[in-house]
Protein backbone atom coordinates (compact mmCIF):
# COMPACT_ATOMS: atom_id res chain seq x y z
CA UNK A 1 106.13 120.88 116.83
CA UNK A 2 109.68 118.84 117.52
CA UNK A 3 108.94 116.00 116.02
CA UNK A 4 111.85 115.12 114.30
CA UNK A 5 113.19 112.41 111.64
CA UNK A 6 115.55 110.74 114.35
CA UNK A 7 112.13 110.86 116.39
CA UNK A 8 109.76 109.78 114.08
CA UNK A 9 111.88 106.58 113.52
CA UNK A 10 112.19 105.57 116.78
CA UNK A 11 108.74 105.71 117.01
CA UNK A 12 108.76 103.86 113.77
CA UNK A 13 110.70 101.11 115.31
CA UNK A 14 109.05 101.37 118.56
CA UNK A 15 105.66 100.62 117.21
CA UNK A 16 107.16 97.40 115.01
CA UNK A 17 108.75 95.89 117.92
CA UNK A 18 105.39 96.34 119.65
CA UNK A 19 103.58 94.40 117.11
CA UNK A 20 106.25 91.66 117.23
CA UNK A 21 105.40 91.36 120.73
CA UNK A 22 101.62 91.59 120.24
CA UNK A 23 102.04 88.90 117.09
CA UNK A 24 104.95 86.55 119.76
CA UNK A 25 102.27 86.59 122.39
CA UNK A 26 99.53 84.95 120.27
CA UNK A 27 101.53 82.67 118.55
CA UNK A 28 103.04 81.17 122.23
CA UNK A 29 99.52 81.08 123.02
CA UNK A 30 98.01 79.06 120.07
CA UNK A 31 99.98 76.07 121.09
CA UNK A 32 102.35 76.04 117.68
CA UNK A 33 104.20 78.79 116.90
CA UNK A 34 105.38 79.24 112.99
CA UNK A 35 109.15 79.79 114.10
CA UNK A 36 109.21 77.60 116.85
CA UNK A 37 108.68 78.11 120.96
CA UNK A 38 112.28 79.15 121.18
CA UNK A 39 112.47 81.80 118.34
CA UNK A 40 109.24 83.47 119.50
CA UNK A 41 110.16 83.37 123.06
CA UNK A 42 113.00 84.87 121.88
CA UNK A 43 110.82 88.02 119.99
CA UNK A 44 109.05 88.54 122.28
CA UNK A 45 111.58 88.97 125.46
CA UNK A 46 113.54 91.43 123.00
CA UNK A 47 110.62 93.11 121.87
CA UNK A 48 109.76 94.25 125.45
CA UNK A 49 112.56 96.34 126.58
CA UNK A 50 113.05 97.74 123.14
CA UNK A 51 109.81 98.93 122.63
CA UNK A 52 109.90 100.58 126.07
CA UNK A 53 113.73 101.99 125.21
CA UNK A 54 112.83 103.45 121.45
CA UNK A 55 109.45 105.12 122.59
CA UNK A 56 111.36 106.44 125.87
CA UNK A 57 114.05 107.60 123.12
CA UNK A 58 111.83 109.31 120.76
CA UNK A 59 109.93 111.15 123.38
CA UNK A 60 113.15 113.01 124.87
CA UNK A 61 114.34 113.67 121.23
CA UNK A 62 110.57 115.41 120.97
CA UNK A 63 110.94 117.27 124.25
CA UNK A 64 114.71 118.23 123.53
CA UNK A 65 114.14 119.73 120.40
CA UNK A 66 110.35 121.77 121.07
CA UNK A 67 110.97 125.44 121.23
């Protein structure tokens, strides 16, 4: 396997930016958001592209370091 730390931590950080997206979509939706419309609009446009960018990142660490 070449799973490796640097790997496993982008995964790490891919899958908490995922559920900040998940968790930013819900709140927009119930009408009143804890942190505000702004601050959650704001999670959840970040949480999009990173999410996409760390899971993209850990996947060519894997592949880059498989024997």
């Amino acid at each position: 396997m070449g799973m490796t730390p640097k790997s496993g931590v982008l995964l790490l950080v891919s899958c908490i930016t995922a559920i900040a997206g998940v968790g930013s979509v819900f709140e927009l939706s119930s009408g009143n958001p804890e942190l505000g419309q702004l601050i959650t609009t704001v999670i959840l446009i970040a949480s999009i592209p990173l999410t996409a960018l760390t899971f993209w990142a850990a996947v060519v660490d894997t592949k880059a370091n498989q024997k």
